[in-house]
Every structure is written in C-alpha cells, then in structure tokens.
C-alpha atoms as a PDB file:
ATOM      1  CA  UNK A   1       0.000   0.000   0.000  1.00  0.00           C
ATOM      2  CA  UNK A   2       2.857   1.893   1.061  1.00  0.00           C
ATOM      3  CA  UNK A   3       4.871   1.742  -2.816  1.00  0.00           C
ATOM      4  CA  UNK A   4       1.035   2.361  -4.485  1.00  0.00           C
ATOM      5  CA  UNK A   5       0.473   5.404  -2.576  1.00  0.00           C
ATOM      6  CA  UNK A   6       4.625   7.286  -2.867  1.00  0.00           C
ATOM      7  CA  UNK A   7       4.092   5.825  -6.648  1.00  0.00           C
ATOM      8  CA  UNK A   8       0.906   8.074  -7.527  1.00  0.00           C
ATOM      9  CA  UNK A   9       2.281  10.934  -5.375  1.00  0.00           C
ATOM     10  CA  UNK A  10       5.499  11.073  -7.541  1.00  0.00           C
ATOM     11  CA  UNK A  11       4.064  10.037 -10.909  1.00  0.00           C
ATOM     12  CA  UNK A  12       0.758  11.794 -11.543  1.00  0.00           C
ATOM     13  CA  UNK A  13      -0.257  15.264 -12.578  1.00  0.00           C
ATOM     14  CA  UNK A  14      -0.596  17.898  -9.576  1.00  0.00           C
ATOM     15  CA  UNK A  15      -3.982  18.083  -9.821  1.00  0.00           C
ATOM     16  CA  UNK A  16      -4.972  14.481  -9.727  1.00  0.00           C
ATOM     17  CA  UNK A  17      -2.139  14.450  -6.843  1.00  0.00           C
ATOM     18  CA  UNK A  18      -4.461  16.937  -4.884  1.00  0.00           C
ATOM     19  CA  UNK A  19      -7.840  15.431  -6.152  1.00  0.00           C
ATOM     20  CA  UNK A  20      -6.460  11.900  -4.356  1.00  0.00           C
ATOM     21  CA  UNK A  21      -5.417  13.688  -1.257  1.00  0.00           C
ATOM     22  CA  UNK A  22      -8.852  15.669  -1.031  1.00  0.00           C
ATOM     23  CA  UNK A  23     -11.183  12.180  -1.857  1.00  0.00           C
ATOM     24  CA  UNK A  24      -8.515  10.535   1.077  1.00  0.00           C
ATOM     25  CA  UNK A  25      -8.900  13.044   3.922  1.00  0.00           C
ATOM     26  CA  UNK A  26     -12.782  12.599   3.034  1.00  0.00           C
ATOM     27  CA  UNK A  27     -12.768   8.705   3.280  1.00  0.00           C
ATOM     28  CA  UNK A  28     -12.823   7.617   7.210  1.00  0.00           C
ATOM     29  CA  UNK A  29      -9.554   5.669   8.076  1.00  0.00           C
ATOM     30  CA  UNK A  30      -7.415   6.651   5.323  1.00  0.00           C
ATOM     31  CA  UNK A  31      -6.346  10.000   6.521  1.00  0.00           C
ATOM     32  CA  UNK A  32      -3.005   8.220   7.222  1.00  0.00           C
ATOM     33  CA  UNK A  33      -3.053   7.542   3.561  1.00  0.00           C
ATOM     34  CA  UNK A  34      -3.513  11.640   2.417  1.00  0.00           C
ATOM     35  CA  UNK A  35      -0.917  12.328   4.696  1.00  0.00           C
ATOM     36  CA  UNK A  36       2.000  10.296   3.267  1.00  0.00           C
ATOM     37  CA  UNK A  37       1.136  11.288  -0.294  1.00  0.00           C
ATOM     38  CA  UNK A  38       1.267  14.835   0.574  1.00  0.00           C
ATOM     39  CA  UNK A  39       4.365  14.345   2.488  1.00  0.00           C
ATOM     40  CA  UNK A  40       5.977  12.241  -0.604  1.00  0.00           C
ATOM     41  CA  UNK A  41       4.622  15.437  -3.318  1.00  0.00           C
ATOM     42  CA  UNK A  42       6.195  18.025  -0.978  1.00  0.00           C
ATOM     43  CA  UNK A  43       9.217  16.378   0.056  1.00  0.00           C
ATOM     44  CA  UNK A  44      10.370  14.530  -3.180  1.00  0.00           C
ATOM     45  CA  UNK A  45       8.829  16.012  -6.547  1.00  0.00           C
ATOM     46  CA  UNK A  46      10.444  19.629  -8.107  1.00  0.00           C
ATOM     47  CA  UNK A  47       9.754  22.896  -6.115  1.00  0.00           C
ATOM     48  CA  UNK A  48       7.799  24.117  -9.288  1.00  0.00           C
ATOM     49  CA  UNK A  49       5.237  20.956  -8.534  1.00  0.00           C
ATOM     50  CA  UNK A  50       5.328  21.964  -5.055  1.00  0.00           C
ATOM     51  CA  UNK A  51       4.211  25.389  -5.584  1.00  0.00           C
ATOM     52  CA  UNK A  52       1.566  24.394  -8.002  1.00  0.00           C
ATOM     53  CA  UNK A  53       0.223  21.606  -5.486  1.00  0.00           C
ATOM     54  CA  UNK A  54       0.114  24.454  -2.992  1.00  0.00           C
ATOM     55  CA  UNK A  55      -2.157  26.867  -5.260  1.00  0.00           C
ATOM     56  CA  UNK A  56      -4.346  23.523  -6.447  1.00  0.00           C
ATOM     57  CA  UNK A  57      -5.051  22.962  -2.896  1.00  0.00           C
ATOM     58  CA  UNK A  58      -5.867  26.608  -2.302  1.00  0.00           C
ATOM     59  CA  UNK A  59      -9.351  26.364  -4.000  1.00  0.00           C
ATOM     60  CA  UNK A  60     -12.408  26.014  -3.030  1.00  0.00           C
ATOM     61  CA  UNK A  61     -13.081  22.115  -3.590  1.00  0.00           C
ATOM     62  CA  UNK A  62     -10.125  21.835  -1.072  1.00  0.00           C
ATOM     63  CA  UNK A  63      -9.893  21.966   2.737  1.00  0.00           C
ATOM     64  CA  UNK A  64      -7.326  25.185   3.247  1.00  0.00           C
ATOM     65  CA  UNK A  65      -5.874  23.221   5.840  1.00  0.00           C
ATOM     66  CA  UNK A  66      -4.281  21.182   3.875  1.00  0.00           C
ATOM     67  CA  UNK A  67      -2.217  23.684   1.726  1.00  0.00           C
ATOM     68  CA  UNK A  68      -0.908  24.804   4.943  1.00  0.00           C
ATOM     69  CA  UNK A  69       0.113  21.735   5.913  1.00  0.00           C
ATOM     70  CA  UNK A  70       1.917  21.446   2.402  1.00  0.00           C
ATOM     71  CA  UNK A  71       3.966  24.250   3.098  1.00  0.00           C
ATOM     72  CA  UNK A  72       4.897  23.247   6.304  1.00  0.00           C
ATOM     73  CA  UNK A  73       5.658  19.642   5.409  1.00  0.00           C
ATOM     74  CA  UNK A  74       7.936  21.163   2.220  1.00  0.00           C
ATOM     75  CA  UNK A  75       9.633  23.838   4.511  1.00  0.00           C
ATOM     76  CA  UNK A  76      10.367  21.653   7.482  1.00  0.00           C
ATOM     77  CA  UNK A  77      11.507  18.265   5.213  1.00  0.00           C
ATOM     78  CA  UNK A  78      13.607  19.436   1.986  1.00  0.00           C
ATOM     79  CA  UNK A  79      17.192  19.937   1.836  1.00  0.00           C
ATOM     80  CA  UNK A  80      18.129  23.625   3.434  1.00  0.00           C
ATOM     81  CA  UNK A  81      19.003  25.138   0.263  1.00  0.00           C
ATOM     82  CA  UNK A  82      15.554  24.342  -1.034  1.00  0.00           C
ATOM     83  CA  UNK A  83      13.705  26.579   1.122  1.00  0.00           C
ATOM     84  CA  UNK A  84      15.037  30.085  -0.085  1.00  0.00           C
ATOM     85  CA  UNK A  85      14.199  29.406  -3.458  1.00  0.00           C
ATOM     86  CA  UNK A  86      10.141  27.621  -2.207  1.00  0.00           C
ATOM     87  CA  UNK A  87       9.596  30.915  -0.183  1.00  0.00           C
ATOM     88  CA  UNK A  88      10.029  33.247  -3.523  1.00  0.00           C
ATOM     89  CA  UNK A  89       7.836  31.213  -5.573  1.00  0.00           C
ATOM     90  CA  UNK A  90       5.191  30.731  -3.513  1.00  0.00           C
ATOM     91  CA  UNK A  91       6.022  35.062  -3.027  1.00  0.00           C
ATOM     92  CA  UNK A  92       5.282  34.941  -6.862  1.00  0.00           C
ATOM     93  CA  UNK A  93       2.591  33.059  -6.734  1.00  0.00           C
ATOM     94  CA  UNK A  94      -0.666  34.604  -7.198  1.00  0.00           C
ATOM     95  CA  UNK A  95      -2.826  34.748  -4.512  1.00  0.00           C
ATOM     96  CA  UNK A  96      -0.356  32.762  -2.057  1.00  0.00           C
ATOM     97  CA  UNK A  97       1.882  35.285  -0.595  1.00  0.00           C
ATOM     98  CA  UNK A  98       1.071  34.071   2.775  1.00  0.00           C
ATOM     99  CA  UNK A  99       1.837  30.827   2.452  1.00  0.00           C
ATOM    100  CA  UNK A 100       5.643  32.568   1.971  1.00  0.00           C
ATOM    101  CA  UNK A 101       5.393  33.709   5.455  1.00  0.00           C
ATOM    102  CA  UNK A 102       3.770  30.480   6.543  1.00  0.00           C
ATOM    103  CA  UNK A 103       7.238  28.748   5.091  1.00  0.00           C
ATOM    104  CA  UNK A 104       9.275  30.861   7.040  1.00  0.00           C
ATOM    105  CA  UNK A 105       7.539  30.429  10.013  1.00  0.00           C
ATOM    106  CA  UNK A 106       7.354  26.561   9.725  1.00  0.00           C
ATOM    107  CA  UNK A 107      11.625  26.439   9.258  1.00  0.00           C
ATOM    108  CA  UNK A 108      12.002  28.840  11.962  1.00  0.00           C
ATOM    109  CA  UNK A 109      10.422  27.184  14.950  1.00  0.00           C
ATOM    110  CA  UNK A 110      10.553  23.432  13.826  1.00  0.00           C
ATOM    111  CA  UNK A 111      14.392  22.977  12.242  1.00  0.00           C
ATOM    112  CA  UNK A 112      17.270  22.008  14.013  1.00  0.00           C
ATOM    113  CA  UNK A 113      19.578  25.891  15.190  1.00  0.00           C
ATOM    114  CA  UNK A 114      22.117  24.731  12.565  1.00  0.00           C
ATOM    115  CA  UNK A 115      20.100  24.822   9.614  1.00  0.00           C
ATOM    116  CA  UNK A 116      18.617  28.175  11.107  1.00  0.00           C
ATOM    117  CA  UNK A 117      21.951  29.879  11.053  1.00  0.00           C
ATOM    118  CA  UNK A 118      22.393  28.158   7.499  1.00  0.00           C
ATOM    119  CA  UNK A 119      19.189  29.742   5.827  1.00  0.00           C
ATOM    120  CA  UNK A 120      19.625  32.988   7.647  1.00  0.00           C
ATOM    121  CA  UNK A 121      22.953  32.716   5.304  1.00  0.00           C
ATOM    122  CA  UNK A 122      20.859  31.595   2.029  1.00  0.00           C
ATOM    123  CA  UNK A 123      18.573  34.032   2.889  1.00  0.00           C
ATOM    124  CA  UNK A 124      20.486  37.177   2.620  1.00  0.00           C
ATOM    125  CA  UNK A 125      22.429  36.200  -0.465  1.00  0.00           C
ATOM    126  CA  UNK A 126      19.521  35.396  -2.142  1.00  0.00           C
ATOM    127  CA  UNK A 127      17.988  39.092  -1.147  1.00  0.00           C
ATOM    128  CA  UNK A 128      17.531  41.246  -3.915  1.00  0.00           C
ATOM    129  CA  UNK A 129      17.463  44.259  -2.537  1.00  0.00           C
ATOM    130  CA  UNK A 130      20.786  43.457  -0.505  1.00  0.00           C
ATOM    131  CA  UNK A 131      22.771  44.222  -3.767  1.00  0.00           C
ATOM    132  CA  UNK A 132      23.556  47.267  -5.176  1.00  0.00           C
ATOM    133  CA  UNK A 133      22.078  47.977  -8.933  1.00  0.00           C
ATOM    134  CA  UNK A 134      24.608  48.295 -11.558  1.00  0.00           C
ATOM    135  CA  UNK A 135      24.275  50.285 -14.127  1.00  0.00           C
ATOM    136  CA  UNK A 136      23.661  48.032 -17.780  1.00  0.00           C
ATOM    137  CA  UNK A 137      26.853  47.386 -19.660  1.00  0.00           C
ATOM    138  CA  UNK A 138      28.482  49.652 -22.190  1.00  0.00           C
ATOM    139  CA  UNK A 139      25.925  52.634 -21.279  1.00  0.00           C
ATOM    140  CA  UNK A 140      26.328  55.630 -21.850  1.00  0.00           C
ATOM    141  CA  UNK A 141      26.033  58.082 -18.548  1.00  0.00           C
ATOM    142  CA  UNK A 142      22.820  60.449 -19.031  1.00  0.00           C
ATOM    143  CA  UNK A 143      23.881  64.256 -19.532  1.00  0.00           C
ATOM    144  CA  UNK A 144      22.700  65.644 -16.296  1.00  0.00           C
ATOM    145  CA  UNK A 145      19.565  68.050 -16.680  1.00  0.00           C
ATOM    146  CA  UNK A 146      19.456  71.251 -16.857  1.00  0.00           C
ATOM    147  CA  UNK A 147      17.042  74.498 -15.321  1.00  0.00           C
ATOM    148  CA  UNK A 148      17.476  77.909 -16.478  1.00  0.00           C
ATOM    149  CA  UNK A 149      20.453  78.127 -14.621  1.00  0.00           C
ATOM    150  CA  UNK A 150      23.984  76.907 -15.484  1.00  0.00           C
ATOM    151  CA  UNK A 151      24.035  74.494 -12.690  1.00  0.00           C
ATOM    152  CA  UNK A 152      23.337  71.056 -12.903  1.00  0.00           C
ATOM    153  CA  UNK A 153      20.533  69.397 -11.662  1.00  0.00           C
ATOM    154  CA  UNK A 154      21.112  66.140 -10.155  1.00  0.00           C
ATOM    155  CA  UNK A 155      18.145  63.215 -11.038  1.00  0.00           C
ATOM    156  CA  UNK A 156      16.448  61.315  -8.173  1.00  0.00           C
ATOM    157  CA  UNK A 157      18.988  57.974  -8.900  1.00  0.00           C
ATOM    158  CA  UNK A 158      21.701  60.085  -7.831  1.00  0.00           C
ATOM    159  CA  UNK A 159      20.324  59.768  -4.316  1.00  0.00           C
ATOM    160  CA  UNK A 160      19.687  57.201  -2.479  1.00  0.00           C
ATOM    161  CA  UNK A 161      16.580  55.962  -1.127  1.00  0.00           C
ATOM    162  CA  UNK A 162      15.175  55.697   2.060  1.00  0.00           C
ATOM    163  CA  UNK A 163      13.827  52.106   1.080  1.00  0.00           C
ATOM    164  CA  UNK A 164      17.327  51.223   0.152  1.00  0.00           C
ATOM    165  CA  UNK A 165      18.397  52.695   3.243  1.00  0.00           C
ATOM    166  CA  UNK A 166      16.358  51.303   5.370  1.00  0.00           C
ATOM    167  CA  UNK A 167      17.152  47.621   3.584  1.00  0.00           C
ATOM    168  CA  UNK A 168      20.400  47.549   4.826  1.00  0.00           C
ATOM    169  CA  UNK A 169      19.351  48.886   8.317  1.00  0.00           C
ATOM    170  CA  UNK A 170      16.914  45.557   8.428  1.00  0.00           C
ATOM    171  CA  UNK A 171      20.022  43.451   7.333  1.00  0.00           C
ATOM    172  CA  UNK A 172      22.401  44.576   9.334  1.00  0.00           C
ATOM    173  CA  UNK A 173      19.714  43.933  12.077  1.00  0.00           C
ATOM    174  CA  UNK A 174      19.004  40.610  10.900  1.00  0.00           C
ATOM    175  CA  UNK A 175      23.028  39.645  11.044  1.00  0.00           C
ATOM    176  CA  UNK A 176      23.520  41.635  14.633  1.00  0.00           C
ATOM    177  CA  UNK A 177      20.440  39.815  16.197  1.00  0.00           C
ATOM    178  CA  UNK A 178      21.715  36.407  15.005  1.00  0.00           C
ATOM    179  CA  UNK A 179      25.075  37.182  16.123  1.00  0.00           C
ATOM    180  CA  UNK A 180      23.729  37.903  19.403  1.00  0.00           C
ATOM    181  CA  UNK A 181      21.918  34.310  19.490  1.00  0.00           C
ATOM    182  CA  UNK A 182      24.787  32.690  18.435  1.00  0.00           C
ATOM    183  CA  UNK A 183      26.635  34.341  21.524  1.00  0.00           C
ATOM    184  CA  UNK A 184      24.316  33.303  23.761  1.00  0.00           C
ATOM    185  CA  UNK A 185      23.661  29.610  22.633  1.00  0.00           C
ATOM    186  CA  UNK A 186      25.490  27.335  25.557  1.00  0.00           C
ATOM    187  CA  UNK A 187      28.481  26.154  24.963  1.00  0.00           C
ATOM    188  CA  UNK A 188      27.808  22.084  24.493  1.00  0.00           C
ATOM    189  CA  UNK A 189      24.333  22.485  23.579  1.00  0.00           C
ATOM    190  CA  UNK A 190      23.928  19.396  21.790  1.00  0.00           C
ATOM    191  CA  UNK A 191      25.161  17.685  25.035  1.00  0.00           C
ATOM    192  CA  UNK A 192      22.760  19.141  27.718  1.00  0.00           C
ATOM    193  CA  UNK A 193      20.975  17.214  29.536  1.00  0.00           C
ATOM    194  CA  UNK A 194      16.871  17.142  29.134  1.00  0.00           C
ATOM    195  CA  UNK A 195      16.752  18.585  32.799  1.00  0.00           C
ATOM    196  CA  UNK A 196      18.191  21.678  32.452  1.00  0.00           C
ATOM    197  CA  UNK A 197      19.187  24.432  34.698  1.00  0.00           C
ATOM    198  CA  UNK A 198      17.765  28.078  35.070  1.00  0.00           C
ATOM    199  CA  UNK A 199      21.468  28.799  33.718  1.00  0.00           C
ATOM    200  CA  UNK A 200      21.425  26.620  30.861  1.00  0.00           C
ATOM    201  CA  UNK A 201      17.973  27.716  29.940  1.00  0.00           C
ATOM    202  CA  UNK A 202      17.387  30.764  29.943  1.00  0.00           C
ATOM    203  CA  UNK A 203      21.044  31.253  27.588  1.00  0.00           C
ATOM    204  CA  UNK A 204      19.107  28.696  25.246  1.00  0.00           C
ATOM    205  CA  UNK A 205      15.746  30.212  25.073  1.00  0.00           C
ATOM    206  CA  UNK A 206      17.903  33.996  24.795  1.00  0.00           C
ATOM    207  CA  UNK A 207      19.205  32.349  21.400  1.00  0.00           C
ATOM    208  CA  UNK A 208      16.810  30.674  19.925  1.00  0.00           C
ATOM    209  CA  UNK A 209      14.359  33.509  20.024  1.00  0.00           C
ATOM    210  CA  UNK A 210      17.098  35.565  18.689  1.00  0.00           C
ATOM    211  CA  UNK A 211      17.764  33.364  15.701  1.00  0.00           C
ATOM    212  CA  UNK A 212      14.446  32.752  14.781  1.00  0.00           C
ATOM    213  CA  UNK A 213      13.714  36.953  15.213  1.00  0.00           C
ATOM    214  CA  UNK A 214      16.946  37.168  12.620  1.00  0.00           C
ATOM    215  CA  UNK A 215      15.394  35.003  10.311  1.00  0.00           C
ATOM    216  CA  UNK A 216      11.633  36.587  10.556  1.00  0.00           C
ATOM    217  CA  UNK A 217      13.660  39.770   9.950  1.00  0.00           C
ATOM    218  CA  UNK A 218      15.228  38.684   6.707  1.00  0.00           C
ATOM    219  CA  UNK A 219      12.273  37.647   5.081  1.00  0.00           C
ATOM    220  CA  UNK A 220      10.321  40.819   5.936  1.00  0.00           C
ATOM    221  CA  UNK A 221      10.263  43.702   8.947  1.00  0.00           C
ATOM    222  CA  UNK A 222       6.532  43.106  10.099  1.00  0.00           C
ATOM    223  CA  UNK A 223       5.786  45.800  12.967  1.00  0.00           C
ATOM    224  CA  UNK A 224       5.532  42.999  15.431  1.00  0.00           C
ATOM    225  CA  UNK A 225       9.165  41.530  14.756  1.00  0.00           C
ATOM    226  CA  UNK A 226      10.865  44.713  14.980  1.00  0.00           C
ATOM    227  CA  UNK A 227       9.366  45.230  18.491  1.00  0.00           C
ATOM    228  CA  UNK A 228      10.454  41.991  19.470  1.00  0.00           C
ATOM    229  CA  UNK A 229      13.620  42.305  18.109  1.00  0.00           C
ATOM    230  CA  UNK A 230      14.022  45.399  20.058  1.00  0.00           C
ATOM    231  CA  UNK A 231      13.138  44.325  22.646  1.00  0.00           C
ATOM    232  CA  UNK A 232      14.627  41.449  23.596  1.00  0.00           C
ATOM    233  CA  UNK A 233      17.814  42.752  22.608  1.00  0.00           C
ATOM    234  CA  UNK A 234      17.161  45.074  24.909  1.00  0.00           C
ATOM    235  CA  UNK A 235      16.644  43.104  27.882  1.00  0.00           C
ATOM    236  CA  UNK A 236      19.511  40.741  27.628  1.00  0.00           C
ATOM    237  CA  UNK A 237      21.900  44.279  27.288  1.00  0.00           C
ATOM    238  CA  UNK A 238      20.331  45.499  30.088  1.00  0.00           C
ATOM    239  CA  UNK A 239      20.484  42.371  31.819  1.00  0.00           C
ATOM    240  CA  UNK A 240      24.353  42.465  31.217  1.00  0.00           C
ATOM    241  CA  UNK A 241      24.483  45.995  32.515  1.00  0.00           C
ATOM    242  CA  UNK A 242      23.281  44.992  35.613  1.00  0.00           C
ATOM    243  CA  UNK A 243      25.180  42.052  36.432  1.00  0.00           C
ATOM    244  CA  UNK A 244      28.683  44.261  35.839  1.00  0.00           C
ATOM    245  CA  UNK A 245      27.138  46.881  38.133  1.00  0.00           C
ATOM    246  CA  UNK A 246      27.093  44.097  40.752  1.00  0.00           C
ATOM    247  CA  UNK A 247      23.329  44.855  40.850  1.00  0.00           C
ATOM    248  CA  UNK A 248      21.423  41.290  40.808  1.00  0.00           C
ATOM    249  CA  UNK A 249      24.772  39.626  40.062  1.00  0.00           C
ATOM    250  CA  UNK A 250      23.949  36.693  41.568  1.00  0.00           C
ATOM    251  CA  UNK A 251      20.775  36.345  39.306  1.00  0.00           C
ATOM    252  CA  UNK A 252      22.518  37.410  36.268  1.00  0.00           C
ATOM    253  CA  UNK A 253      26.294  36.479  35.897  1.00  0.00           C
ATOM    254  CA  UNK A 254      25.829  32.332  36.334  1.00  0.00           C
ATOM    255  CA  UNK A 255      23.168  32.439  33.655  1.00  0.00           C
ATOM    256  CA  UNK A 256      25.632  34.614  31.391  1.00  0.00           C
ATOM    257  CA  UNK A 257      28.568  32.455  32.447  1.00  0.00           C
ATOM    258  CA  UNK A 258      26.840  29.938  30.221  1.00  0.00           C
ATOM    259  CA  UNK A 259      27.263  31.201  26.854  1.00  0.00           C
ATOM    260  CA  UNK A 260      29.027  30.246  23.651  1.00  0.00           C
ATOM    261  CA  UNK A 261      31.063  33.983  23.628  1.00  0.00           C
ATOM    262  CA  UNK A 262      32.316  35.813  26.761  1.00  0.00           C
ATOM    263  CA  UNK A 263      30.118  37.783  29.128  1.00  0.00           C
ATOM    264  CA  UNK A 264      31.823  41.326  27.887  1.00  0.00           C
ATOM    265  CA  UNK A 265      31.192  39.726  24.227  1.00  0.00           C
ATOM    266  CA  UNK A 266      27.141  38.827  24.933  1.00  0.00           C
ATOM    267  CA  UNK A 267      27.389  42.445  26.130  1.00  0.00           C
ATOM    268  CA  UNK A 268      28.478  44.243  23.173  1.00  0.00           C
ATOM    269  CA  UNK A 269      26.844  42.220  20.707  1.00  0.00           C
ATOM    270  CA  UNK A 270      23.323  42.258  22.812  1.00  0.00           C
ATOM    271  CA  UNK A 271      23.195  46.176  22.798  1.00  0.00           C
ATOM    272  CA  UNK A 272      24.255  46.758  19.040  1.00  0.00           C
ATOM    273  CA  UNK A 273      21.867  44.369  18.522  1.00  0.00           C
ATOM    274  CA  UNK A 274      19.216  46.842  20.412  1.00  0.00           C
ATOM    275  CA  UNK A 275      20.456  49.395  18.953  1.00  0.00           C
ATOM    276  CA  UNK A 276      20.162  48.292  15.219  1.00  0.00           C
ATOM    277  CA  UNK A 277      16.742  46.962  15.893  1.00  0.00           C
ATOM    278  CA  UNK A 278      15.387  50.389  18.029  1.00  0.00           C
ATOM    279  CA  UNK A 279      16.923  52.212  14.907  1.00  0.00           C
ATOM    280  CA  UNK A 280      14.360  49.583  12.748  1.00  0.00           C
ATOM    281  CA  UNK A 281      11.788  50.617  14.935  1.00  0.00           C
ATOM    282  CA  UNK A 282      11.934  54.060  14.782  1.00  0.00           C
ATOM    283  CA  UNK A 283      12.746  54.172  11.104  1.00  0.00           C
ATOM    284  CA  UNK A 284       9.827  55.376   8.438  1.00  0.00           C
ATOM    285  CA  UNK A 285       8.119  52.868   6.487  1.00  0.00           C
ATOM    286  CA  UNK A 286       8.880  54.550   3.301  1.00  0.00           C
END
C-alpha cells in the first residue's frame, strides 16, 4: 500500500495528486493515507510541482488546511538550500503570498539551530534588494539636466533611497540579532541534559528567540518583529548591565557564564543588537 500510494504521489499530474489527497482526507480511516502522499509530493517532486500543489489545494473544492500543511511539510523536510528558493515562488505566486510567510515560520520554529543559522545565510544572499544595482553594460552616462540656470541638476537615482536605506538597516539587524543568538547559545548544547538548569535555559531560550527573530527579519520587517527584536535585545543588554554593576549579580552572571562567547562579548553584541533593531523601529516605512 505503502509503494502504491509514494508511486501516484510522484508520478501523476498535480492536480490528480491533490484530487487523491482531497477524496482521502474525506474517506474515514485513510487520513493516514492523504498524509503520506502529501508528504511524498512536498518532500520529493520539483519545487515548481510543489508550488503548483500548494495553489491547487488553495481552492475552493479543497480543505485550506491542507495547503498549509503542504507548506509546512515542504519547509520543514527538503534539503536547506531548497527553502530560499520555495519561499520566492510561492512570493510569486498569485494569490499565495502568505503561504511565503507560513514557510518561514514553519523552518524557523521546527528545524534544528544549525540549519537556522544556514538559511539565515541563504537568505540574505539570495535578497535582492541586498545588492547594489549596476548600471547596464556599455551605457552611456545620461547628460545631467538642466534648469534655467547653469548648474546642474542632479536626477532622483543620484540619491539614495530611504527604502534602500532602510534595507540595509533591516540586514544589518538581521546579522547583529543572530550574532547575538549565536553568543548566547550554551556552549555544548547538543550535550545538555533534558533537565536543564535556570542557567542553561534561559542562555538557550535567549538564542533561539534571537535566531528565529533574525530570520523573521530577513524575510520581511513586520511591525511585530521589529518590536520583538528590540526588545529582547534590549533586555539581555540590560540584563548584562546589571550584572557588571554588581546589581542582581547573583541572578545574572551564572546564567551569562553559560554562553558560547564571553560575558563582555554577549554584552556588546546584545546592545548593538538593540540598537540596530530600536533604529528599525523608529525608522519610516517609506
């Protein structure tokens, strides 16, 4: 049953792929069945058949659940370098932005840290706007234009934008925040034992959140992020602060004592992480 069901799921059309998994979830005790041949589509078949499964199961004679689950099952099980390139085409295709953002939220909080810090990587390569236009080859520069005056008038490309601008600002967030996780992860953390400490885990939950805030901030800067961002990076600066002031030391320098970097070194990259992401905050939209 096992071979009949991976066999359709890789060999048929899309859409007779997302008929079968529709008529399964409908038939009581085959829901088992539905599930492995979406996983098998998702997992195995092109990214292009992925994306079109995705928008087929995005009608109306379909449950929306189950392009959701799709998405997830595609994000959380294909090779790491996959997922960049799945998260722009479902961007470009229409009428499934969201599931983009559904993508990126399914890698962040289900894959293991090491293939976070990997996409974060993938991710910002593959930005667009991270890279600076060039001008076409062999091109002639425009003659600057001219008012009544003698003086030259410079065009608006000759400035730069505030979206460009403010691109980098969310990058160089994105990079400083992960940093900042990365600091913080405990040393050993594959090792640690299932019963861990306050000092072990509060170091551990400090990173991941970071990471997966770095990530959320590379594929967009949604108001909520930034806040988070913000503040979290906040708190662990200010939580640094104090322990070198000797104020709550006890609380503070054993969990710190913890971490991947030094305690000066969580320090410094914890508050230009703030910074950055207060100077995200504040920035205007456009």
């Amino acid at each position: 049953m096992s071979g009949l069901i991976d066999t359709a799921a890789l060999a048929r059309p899309m859409s007779e792929v997302a008929h079968l998994v529709s008529l399964l979830n409908a038939v009581p005790g085959t829901r088992r069945s539905a599930e492995q041949a979406l996983r098998t589509a998702t997992v195995q078949r092109p990214l292009d058949d992925v994306t079109s499964l995705v928008q087929l199961l995005s009608g109306p004679s379909h449950d929306p659940g189950t392009a959701a689950e799709a998405v997830r099952l595609a994000a959380v099980n294909r090779p790491v370098a996959d997922v960049p390139r799945l998260i722009s085409l479902l961007r470009n295709t229409p009428h499934q932005s969201g599931t983009a953002d559904q993508a990126v939220h399914a890698a962040a909080v289900t894959r293991p840290l090491e293939d976070l810090v990997q996409l974060i990587g993938l991710l910002e390569e593959a930005a667009p706007d991270a890279r600076p236009e060039q001008p076409p080859p062999d091109t002639p520069p425009s003659p600057p234009l001219r008012t009544g005056s003698s003086a030259p008038v410079r065009s608006p490309d000759d400035r730069p934008t505030a979206g460009r601008l403010r691109t980098a600002l969310r990058l160089s967030a994105a990079v400083a925040v992960a940093g900042c996780g990365a600091a913080h992860l405990p040393g050993g953390v594959m090792e640690l034992h299932p019963a861990l400490s306050a000092g072990q885990f509060v170091p551990l939950a400090a990173a991941v959140l970071c990471l997966v805030l770095a990530c959320c901030l590379l594929a967009g800067a949604a108001p909520p992020v930034r806040v988070a961002a913000a503040g979290l990076t906040a708190g662990l600066g200010v939580a640094h602060l104090l322990a070198y002031a000797h104020v709550n030391a006890p609380v503070f320098a054993p969990v710190f004592a913890h971490g991947a970097a030094p305690p000066a070194a969580q320090a410094a990259v914890a508050l230009l992480s703030a910074v950055l992401a207060g100077a995200l905050l504040v920035a205007p939209s456009r």
